[in-house]
C-alpha atoms as a PDB file:
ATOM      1  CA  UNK A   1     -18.551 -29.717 -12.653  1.00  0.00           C
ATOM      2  CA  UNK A   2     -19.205 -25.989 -11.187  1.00  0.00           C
ATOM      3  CA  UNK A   3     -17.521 -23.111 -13.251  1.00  0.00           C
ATOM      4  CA  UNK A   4     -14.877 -24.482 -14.518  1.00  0.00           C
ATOM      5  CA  UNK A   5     -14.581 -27.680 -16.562  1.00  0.00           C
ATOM      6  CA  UNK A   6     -11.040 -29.600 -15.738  1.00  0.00           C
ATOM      7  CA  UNK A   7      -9.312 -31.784 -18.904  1.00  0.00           C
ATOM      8  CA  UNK A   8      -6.344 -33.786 -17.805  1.00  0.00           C
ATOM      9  CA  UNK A   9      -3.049 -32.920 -20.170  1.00  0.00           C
ATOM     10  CA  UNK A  10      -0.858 -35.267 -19.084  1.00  0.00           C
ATOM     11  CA  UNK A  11       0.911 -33.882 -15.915  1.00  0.00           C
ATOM     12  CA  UNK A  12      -1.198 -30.752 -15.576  1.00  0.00           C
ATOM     13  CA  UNK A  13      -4.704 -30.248 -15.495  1.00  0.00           C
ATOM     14  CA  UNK A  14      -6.145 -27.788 -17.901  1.00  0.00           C
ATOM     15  CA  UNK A  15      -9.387 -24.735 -17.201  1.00  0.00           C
ATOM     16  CA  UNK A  16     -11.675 -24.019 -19.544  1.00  0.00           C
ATOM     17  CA  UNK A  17     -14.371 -20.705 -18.151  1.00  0.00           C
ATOM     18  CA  UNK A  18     -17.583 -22.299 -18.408  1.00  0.00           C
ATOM     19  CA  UNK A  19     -19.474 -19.671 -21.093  1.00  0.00           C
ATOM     20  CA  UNK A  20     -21.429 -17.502 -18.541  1.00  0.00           C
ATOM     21  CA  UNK A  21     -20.547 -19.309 -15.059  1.00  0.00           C
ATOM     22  CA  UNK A  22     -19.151 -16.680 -12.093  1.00  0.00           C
ATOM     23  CA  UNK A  23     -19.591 -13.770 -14.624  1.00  0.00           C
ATOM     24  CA  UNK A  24     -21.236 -10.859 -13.309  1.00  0.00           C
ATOM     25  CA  UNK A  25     -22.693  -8.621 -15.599  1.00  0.00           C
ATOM     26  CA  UNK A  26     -21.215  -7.343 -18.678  1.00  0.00           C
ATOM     27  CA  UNK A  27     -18.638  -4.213 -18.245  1.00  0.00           C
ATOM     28  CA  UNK A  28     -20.718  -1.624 -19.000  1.00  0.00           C
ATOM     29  CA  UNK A  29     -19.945   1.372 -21.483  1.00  0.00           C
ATOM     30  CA  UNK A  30     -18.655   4.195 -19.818  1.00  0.00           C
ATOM     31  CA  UNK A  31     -19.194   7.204 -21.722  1.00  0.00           C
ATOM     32  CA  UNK A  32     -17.524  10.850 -21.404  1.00  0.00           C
ATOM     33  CA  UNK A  33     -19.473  11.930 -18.283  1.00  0.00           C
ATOM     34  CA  UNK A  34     -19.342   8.723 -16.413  1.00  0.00           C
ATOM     35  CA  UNK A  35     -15.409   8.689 -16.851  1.00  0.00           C
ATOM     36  CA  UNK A  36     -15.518  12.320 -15.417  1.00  0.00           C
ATOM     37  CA  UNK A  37     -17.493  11.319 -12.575  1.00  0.00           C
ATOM     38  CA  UNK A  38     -14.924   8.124 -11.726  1.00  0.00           C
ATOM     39  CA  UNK A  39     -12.126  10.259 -11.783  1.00  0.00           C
ATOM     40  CA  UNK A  40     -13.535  13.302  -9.476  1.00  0.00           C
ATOM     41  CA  UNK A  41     -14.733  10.724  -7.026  1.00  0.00           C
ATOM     42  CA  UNK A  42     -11.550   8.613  -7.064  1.00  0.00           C
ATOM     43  CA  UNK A  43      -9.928  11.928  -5.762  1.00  0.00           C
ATOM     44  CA  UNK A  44     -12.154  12.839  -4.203  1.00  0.00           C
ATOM     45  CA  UNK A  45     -14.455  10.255  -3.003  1.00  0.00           C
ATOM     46  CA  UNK A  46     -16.034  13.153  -0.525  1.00  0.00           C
ATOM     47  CA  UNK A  47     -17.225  15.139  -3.347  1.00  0.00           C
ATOM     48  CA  UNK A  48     -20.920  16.625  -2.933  1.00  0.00           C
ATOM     49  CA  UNK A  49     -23.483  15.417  -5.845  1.00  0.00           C
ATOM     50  CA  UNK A  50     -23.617  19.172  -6.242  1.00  0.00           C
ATOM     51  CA  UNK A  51     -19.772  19.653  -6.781  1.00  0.00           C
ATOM     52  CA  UNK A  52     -19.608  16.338  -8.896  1.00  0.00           C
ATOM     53  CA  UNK A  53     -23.051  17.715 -11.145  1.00  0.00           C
ATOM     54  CA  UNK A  54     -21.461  21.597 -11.439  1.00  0.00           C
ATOM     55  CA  UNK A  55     -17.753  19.880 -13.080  1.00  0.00           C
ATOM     56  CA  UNK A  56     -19.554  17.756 -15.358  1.00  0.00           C
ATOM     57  CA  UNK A  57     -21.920  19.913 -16.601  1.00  0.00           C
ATOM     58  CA  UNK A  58     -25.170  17.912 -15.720  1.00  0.00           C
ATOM     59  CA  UNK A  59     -27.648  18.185 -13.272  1.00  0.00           C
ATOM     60  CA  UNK A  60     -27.639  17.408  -9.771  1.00  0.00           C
ATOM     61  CA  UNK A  61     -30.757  14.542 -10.156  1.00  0.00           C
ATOM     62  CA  UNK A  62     -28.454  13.283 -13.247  1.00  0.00           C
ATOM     63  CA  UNK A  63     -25.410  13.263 -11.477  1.00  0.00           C
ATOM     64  CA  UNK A  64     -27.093  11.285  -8.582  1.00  0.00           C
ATOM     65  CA  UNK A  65     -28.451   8.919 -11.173  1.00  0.00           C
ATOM     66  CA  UNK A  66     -25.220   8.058 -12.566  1.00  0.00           C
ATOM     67  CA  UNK A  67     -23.330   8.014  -9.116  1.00  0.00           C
ATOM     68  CA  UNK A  68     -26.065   5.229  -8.349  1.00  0.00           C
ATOM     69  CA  UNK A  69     -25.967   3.249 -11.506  1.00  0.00           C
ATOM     70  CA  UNK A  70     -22.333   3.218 -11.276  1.00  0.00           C
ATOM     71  CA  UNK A  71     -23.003   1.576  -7.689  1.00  0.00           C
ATOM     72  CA  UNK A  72     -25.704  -1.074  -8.629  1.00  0.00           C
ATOM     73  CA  UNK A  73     -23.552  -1.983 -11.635  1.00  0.00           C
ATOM     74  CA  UNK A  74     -20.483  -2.497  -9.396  1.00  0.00           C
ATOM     75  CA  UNK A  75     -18.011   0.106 -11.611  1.00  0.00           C
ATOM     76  CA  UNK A  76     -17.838   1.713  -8.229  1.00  0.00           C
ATOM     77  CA  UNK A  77     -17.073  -0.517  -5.098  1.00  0.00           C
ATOM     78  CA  UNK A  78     -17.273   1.595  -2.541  1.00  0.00           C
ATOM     79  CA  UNK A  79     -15.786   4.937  -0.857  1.00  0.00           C
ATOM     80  CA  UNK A  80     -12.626   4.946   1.316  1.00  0.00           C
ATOM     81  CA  UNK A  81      -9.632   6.847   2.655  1.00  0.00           C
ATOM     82  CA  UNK A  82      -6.427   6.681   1.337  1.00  0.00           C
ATOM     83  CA  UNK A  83      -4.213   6.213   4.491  1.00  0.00           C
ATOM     84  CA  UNK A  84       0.033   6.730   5.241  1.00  0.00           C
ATOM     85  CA  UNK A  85       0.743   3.347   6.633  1.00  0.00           C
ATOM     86  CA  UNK A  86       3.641   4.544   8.374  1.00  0.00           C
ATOM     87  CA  UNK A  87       2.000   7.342  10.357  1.00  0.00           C
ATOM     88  CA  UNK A  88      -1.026   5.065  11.079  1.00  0.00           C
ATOM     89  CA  UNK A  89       1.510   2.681  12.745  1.00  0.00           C
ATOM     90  CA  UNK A  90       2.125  -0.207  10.176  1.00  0.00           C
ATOM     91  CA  UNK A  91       5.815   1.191   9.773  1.00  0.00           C
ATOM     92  CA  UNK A  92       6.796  -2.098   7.755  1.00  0.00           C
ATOM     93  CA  UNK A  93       4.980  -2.928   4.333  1.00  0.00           C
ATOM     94  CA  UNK A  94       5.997  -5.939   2.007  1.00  0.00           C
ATOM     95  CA  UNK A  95       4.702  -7.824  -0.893  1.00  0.00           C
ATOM     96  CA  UNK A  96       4.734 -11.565  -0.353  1.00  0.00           C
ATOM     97  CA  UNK A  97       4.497 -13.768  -3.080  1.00  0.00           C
ATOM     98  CA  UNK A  98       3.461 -17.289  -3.052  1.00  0.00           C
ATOM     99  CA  UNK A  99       3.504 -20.568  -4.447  1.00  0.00           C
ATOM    100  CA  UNK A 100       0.411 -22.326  -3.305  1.00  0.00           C
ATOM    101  CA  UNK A 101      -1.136 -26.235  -3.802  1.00  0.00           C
ATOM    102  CA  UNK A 102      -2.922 -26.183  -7.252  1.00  0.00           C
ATOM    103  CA  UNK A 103      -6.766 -25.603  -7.111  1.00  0.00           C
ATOM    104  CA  UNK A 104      -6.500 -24.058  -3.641  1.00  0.00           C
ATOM    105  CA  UNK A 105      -7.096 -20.228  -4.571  1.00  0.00           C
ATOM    106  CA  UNK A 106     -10.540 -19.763  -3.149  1.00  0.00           C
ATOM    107  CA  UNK A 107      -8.880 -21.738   0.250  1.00  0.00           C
ATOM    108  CA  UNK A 108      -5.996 -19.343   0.443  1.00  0.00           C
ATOM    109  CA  UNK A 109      -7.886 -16.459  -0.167  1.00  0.00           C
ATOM    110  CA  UNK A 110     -10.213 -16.853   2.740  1.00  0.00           C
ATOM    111  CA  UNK A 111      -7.444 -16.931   5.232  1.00  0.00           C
ATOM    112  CA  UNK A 112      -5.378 -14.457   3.627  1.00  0.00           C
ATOM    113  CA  UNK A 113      -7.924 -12.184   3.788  1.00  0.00           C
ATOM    114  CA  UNK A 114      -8.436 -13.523   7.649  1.00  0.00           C
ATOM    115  CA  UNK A 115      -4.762 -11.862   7.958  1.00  0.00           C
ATOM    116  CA  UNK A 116      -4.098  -8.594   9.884  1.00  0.00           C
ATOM    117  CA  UNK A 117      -2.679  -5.941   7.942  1.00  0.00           C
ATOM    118  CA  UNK A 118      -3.575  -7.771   4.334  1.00  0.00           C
ATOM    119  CA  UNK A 119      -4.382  -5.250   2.089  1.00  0.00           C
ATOM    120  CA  UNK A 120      -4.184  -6.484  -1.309  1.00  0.00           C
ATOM    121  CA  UNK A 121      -4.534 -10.532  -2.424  1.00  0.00           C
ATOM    122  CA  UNK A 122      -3.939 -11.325  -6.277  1.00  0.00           C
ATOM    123  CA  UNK A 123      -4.382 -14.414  -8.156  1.00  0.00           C
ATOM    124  CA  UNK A 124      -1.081 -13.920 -10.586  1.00  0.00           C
ATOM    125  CA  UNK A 125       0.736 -15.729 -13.693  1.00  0.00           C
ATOM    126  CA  UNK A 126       4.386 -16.459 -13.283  1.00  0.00           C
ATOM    127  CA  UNK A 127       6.633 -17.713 -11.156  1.00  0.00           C
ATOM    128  CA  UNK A 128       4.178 -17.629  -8.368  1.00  0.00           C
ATOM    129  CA  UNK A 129       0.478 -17.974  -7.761  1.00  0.00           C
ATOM    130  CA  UNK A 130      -0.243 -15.147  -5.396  1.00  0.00           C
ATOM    131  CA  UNK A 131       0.844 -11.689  -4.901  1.00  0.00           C
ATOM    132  CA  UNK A 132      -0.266 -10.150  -1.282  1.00  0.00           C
ATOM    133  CA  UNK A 133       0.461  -6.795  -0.024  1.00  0.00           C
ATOM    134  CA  UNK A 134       0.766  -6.307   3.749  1.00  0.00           C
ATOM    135  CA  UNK A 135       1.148  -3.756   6.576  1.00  0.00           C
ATOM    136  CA  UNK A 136       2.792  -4.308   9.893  1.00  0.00           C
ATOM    137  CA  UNK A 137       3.794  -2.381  12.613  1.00  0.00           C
ATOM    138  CA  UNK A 138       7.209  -3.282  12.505  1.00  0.00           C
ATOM    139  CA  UNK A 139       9.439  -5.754  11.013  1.00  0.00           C
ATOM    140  CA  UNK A 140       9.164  -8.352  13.860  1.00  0.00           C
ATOM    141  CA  UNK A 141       5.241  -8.134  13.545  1.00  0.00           C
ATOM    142  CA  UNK A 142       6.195  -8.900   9.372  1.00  0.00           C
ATOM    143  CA  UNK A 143       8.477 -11.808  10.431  1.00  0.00           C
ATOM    144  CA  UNK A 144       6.018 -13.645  12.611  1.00  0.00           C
ATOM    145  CA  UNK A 145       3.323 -12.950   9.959  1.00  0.00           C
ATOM    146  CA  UNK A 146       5.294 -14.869   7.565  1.00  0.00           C
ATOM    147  CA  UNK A 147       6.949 -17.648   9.460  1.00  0.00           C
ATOM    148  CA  UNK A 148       3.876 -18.178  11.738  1.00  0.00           C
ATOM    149  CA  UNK A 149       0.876 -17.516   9.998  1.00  0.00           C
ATOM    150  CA  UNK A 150       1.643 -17.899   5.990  1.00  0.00           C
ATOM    151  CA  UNK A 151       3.626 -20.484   6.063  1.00  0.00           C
ATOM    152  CA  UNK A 152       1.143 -22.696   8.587  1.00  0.00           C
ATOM    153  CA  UNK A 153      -1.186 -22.823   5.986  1.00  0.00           C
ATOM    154  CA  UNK A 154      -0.933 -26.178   4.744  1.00  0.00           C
ATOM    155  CA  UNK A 155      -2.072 -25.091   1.017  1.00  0.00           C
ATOM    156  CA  UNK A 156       1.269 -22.629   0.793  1.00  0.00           C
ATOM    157  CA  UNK A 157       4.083 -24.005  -0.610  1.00  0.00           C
ATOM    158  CA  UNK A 158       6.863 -21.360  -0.743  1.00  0.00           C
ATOM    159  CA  UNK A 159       7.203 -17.765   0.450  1.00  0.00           C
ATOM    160  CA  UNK A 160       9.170 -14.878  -1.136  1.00  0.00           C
ATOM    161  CA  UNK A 161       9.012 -11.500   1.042  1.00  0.00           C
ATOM    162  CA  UNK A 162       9.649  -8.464  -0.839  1.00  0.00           C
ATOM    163  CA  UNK A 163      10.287  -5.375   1.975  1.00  0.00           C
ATOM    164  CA  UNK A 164       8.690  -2.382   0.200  1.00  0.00           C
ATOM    165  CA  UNK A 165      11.169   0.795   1.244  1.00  0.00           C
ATOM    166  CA  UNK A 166       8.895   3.740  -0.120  1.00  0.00           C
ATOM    167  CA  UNK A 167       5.365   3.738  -1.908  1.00  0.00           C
ATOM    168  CA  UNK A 168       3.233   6.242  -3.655  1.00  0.00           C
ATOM    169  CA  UNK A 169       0.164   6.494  -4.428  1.00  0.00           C
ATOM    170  CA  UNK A 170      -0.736   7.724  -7.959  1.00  0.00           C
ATOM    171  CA  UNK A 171      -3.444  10.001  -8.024  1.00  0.00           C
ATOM    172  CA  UNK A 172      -6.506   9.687 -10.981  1.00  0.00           C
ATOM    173  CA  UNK A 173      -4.831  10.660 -14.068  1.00  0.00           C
ATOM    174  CA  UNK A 174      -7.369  13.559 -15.540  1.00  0.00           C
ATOM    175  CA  UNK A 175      -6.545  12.451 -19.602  1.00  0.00           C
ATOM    176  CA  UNK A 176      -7.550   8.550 -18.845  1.00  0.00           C
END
């Protein structure tokens, strides 16, 4: 068996985690300073080592320490932009759930992830299995997505396409 051990219950089949297989590293402890740090960077992910040392009180080599251990320990996976969709040119969003062929996650995931304009892939409870989060140009673009590409993968069972009218982004909450 590989990370998961399978028992059969009758008409479903049951996963147990395997004690330490596919677990990275423990969380680590975040303490006062760290937190600080995530939440400067998160809005500002620009932010010199300088700025980021001088608003936590610390010194620029300590600052740059922590920035890097939060790095090699994976708390912090990387540094982007936060981008309008619409004035980018992906004028049509949605969140498409799906119901997808049992044991056939790590499948679907690779060629959602192959999709243009996927920006977010969960593994959910519920009604469905998946929860993804697109960007198109245009409605058409979202339709042929759907009918063409989601629902030719032989692993997806149903579709449900939720048209997302207006988003925002919430910014880093300073009292987390």
């Amino acid at each position: 068996m590989t990370a998961e051990q399978m028992a059969d219950d009758g008409d479903r089949t049951v996963y147990e985690a395997v004690p330490g297989a596919n677990q990275g590293p423990a969380p680590r402890t975040l303490d006062a300073i760290d937190r600080d740090i995530l939440r400067i960077l998160q809005t500002d992910g620009r932010a010199s080592i300088r700025s980021v040392a001088e608003r936590v009180h610390v010194s620029r080599a300590n600052a740059y320490a922590r920035i890097n251990r939060l790095i090699d320990d994976g708390v912090i996976r990387g540094f982007s932009a936060r981008v309008n969709h619409e004035r980018a040119g992906h004028g049509a969003s949605a969140y498409i759930t799906l119901k997808i062929v049992q044991n056939s996650w790590r499948t679907v995931r690779e060629q959602l992830q192959a999709l243009p304009g996927a920006a977010h892939i969960a593994l959910v409870s519920g009604d469905f299995d998946v929860l993804l989060l697109v960007h198109t140009p245009d409605n058409r673009t979202l339709r042929e997505l759907v009918l063409t590409r989601l629902q030719a993968i032989p692993e997806v069972l149903s579709t449900r396409t939720l048209l997302v009218f207006e988003e925002t982004d919430l910014d880093p909450d300073p009292a987390r």
